[in-house]
N, C-alpha and C. Protein backbone atom coordinates (compact mmCIF):
# COMPACT_ATOMS: atom_id res chain seq x y z
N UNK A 1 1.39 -4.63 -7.12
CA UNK A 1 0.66 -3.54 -7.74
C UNK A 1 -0.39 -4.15 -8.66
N UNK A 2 -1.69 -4.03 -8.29
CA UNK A 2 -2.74 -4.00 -9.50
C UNK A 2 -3.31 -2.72 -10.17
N UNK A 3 -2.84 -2.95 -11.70
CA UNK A 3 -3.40 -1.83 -12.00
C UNK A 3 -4.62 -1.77 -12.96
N UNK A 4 -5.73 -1.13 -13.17
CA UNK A 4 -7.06 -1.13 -13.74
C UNK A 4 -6.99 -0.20 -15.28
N UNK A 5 -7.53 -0.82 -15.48
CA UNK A 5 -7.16 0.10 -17.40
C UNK A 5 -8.99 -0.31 -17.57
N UNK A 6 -9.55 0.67 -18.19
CA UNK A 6 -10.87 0.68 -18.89
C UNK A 6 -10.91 0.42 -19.75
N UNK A 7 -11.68 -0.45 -20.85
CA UNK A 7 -11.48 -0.90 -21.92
C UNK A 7 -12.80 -0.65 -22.74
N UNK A 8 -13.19 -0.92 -23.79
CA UNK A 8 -13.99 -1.01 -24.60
C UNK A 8 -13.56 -1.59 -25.86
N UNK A 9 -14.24 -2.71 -26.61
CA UNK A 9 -13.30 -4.04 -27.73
C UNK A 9 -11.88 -3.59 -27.22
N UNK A 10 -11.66 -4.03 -26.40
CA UNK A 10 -10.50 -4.56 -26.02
C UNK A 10 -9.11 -3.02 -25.83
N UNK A 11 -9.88 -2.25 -26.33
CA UNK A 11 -8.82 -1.27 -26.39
C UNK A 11 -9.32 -0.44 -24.79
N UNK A 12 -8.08 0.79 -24.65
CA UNK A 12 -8.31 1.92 -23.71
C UNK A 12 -9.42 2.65 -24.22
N UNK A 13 -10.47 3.18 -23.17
CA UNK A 13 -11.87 3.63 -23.30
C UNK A 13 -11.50 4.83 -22.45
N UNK A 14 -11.76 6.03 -23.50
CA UNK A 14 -11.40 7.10 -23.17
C UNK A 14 -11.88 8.16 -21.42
N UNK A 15 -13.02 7.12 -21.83
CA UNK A 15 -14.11 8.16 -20.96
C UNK A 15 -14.59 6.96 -19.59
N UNK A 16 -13.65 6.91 -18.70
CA UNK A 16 -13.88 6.02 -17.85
C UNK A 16 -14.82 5.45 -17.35
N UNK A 17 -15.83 6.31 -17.00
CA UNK A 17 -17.10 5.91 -16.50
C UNK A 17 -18.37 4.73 -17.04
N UNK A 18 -17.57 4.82 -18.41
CA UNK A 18 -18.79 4.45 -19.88
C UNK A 18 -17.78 3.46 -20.09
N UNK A 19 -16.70 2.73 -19.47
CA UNK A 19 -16.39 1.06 -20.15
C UNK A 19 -16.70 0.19 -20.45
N UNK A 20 -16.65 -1.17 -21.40
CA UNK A 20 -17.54 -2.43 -21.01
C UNK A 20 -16.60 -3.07 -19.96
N UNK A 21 -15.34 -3.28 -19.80
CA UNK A 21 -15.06 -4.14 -19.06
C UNK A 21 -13.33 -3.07 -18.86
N UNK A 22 -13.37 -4.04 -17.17
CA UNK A 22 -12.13 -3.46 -16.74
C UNK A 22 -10.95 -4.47 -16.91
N UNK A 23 -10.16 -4.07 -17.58
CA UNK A 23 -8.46 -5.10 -17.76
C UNK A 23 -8.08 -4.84 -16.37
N UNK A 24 -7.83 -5.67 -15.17
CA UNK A 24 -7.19 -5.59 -14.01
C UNK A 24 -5.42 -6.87 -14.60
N UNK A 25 -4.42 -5.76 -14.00
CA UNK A 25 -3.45 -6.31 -14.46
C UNK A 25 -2.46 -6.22 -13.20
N UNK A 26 -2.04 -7.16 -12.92
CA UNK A 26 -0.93 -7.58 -11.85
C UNK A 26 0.48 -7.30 -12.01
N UNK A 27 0.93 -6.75 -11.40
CA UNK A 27 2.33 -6.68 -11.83
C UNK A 27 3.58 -7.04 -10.57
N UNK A 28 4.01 -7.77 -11.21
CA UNK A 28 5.52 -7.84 -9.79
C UNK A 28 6.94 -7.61 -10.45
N UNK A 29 7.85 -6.98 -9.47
CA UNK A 29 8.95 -6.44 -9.71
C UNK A 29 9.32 -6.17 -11.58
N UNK A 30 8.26 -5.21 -11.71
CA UNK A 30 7.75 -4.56 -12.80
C UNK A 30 7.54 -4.71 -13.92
N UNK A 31 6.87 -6.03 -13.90
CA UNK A 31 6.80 -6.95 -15.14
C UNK A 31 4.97 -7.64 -14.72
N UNK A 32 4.28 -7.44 -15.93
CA UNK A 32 3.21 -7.94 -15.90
C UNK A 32 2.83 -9.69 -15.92
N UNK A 33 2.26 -9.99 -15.03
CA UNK A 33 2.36 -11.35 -14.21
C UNK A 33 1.19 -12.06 -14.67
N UNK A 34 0.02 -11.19 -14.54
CA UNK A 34 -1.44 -11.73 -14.90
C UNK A 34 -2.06 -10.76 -15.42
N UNK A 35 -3.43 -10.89 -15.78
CA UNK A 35 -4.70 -10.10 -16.62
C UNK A 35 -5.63 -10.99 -16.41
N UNK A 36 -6.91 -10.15 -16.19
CA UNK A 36 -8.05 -10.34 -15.83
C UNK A 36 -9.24 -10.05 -16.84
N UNK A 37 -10.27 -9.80 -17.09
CA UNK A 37 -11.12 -8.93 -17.99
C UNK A 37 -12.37 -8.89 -16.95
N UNK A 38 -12.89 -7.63 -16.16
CA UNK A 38 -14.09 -7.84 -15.53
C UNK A 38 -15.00 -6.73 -15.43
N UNK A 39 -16.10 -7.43 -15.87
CA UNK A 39 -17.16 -6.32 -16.00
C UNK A 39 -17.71 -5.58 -14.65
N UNK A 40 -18.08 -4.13 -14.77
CA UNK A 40 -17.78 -3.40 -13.91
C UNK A 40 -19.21 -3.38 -13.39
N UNK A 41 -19.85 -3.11 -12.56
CA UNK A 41 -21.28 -3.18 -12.09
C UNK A 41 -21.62 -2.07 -12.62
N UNK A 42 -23.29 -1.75 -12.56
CA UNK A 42 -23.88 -0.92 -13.59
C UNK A 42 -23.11 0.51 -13.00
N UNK A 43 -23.18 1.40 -13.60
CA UNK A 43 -22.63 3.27 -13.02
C UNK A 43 -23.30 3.99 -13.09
N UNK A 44 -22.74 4.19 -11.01
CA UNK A 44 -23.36 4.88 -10.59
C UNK A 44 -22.44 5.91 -9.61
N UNK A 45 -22.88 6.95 -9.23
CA UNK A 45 -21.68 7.80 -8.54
C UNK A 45 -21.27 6.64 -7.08
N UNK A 46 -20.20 6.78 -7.11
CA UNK A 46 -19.04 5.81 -6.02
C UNK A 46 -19.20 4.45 -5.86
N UNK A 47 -20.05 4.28 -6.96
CA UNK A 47 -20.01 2.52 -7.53
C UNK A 47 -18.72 2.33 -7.16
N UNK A 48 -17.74 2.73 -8.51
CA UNK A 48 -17.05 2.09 -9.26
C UNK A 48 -15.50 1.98 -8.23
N UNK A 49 -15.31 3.57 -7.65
CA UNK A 49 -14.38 3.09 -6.97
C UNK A 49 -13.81 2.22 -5.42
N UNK A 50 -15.54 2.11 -4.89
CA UNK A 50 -15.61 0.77 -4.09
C UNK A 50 -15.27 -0.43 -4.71
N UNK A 51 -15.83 -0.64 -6.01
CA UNK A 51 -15.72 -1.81 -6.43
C UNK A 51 -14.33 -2.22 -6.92
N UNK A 52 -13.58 -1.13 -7.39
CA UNK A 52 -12.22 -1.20 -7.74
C UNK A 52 -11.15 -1.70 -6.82
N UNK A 53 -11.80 -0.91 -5.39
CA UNK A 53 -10.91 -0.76 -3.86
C UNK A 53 -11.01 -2.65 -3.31
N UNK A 54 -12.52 -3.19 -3.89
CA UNK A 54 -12.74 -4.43 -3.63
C UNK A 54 -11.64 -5.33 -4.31
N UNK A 55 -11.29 -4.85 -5.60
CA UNK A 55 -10.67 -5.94 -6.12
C UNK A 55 -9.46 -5.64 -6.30
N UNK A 56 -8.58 -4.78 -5.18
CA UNK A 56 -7.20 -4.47 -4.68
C UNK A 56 -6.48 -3.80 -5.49
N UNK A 57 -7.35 -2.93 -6.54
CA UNK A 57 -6.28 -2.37 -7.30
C UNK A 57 -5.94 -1.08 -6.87
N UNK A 58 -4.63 -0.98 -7.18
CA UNK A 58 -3.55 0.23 -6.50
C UNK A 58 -3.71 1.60 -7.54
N UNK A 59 -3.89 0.90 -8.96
CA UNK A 59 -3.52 2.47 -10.11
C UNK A 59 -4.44 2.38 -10.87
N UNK A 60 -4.62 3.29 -11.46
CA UNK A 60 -5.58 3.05 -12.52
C UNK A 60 -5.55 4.16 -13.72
N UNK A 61 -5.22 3.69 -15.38
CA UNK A 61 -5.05 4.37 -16.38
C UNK A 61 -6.17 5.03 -16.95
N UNK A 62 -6.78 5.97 -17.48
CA UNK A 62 -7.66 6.68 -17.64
C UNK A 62 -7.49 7.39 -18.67
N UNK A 63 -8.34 8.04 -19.63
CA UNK A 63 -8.34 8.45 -20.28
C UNK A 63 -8.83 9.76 -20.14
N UNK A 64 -9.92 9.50 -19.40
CA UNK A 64 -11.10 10.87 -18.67
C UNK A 64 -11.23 10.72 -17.63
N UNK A 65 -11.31 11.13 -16.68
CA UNK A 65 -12.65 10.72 -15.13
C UNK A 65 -13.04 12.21 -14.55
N UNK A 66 -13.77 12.42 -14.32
CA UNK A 66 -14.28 13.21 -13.17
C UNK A 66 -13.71 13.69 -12.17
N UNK A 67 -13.92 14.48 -11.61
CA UNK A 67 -12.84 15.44 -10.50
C UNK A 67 -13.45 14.95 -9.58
N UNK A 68 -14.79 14.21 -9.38
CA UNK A 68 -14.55 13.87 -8.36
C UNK A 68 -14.56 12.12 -7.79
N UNK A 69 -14.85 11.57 -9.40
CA UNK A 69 -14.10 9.99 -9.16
C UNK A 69 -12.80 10.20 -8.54
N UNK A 70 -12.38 10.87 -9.14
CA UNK A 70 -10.54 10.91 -8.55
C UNK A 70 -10.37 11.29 -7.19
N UNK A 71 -11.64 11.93 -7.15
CA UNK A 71 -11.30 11.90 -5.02
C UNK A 71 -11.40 11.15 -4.60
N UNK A 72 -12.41 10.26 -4.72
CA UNK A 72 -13.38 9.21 -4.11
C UNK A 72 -11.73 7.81 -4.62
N UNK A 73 -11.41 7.79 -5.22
CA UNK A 73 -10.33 6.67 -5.70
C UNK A 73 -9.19 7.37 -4.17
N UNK A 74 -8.79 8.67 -4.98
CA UNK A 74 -7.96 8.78 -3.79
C UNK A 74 -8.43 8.38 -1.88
N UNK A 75 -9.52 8.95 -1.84
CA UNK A 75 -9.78 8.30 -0.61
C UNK A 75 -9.70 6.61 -0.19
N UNK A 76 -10.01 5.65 -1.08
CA UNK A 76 -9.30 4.58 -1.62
C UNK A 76 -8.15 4.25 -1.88
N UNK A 77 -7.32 5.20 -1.76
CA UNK A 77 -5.73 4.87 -1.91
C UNK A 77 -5.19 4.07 -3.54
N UNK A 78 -6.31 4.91 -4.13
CA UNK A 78 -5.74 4.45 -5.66
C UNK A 78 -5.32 5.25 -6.61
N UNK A 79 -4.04 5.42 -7.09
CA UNK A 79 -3.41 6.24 -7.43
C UNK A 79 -4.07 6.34 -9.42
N UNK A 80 -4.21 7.50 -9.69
CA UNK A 80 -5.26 7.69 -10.78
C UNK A 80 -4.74 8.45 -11.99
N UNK A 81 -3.92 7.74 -12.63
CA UNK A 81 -3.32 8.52 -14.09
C UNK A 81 -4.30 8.93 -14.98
N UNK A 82 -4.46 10.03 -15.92
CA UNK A 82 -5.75 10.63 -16.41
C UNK A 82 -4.59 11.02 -17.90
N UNK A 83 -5.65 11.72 -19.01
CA UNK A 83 -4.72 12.08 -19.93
C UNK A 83 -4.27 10.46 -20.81
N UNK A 84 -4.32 9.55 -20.39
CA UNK A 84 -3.81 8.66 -21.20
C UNK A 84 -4.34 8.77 -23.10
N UNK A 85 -3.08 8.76 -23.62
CA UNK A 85 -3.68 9.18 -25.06
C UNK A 85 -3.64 8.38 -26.05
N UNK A 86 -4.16 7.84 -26.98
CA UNK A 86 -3.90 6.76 -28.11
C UNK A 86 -4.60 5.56 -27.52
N UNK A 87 -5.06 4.83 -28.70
CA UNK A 87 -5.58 3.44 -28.50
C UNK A 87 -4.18 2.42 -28.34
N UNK A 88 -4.37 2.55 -27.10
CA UNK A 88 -3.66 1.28 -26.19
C UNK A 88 -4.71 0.04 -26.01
N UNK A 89 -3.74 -1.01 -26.18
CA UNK A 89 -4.31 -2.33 -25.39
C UNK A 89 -3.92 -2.34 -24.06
N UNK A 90 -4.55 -2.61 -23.12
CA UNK A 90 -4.13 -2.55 -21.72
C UNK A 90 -2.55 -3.08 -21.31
N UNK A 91 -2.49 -4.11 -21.89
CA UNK A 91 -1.17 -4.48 -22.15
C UNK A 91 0.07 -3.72 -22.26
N UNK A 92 -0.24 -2.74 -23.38
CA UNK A 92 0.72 -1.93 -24.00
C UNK A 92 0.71 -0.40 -22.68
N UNK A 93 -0.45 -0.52 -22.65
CA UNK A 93 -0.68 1.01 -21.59
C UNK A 93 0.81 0.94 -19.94
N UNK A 94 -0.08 -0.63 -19.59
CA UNK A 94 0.72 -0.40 -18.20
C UNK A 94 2.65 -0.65 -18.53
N UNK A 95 2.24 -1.04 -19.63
CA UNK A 95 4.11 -1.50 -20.11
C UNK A 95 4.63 -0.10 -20.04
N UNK A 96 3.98 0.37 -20.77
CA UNK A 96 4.63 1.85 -20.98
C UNK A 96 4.62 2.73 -19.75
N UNK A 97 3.50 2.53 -18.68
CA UNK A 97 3.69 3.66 -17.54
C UNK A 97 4.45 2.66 -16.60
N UNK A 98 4.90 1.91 -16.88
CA UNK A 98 5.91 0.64 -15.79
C UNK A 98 7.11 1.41 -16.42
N UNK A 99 7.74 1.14 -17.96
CA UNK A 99 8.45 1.98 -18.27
C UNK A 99 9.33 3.67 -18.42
N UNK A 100 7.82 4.27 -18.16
CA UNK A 100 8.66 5.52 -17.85
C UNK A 100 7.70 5.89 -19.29
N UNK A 101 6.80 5.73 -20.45
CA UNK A 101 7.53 6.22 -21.58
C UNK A 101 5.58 6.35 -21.95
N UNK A 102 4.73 6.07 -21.04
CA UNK A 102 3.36 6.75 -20.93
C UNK A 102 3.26 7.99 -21.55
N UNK A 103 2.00 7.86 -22.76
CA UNK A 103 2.05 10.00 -22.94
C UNK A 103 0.68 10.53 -22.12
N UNK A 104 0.61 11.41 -21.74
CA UNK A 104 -0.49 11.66 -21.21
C UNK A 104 -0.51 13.40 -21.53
N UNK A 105 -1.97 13.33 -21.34
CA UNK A 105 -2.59 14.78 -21.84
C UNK A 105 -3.35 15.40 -21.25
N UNK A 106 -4.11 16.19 -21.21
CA UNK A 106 -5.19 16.61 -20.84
C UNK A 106 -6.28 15.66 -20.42
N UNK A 107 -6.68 15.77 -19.39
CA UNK A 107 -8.43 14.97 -19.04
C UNK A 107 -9.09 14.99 -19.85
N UNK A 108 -9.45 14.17 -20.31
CA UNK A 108 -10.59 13.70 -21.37
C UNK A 108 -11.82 13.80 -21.09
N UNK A 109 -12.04 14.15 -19.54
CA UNK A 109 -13.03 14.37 -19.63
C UNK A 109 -13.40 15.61 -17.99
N UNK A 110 -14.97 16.52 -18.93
CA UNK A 110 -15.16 17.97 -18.49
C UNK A 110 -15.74 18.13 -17.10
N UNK A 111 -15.97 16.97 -16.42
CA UNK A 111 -16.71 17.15 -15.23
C UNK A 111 -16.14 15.98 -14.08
């Protein structure tokens, strides 16, 4: 499982589209293995989730996205948690949705 967390200084970036860099994080038999930090190419509509699909990630934590990033991911076969709430370090984010103990809320974001 790779999973993608949006970041901005280092924390979860609410509003997906607008990150500086993506935390890509590896995980095996449900324990985080590796971390990455990689900047995302400029954004543009279905940039991002080609580029995501390129670099094999399976999930991805969110704060906001678009109704219709989340199609375009799903057609990608990337499963797309939204609602993520609180300044998480990517670290802390996927621990907690590996765990069970993720809060999530409302989409953060309107379009």
């Amino acid at each position: 499982m790779k999973i993608a967390v949006p970041t901005v200084e280092g924390k979860l970036c609410t509003h997906f589209g607008h990150c500086q860099q993506f935390c890509i994080v590896d995980v095996k038999e449900n324990k985080i293995i590796s971390k990455q930090m990689l900047t995302p190419p400029p954004h543009e509509p279905g940039v991002l989730p080609r580029w995501l699909a390129e670099q094999q990630v399976t999930h991805i934590l969110a704060g906001g996205m678009g109704v219709r990033a989340q199609e375009l991911f799903a057609q990608n076969k990337i499963t797309v948690v939204t609602g993520v709430q609180g300044e998480h370090t990517p670290e802390d984010a996927v621990t907690a949705y590996l765990n069970g103990s993720l809060q999530t809320g409302a989409n953060a974001c309107s379009h």
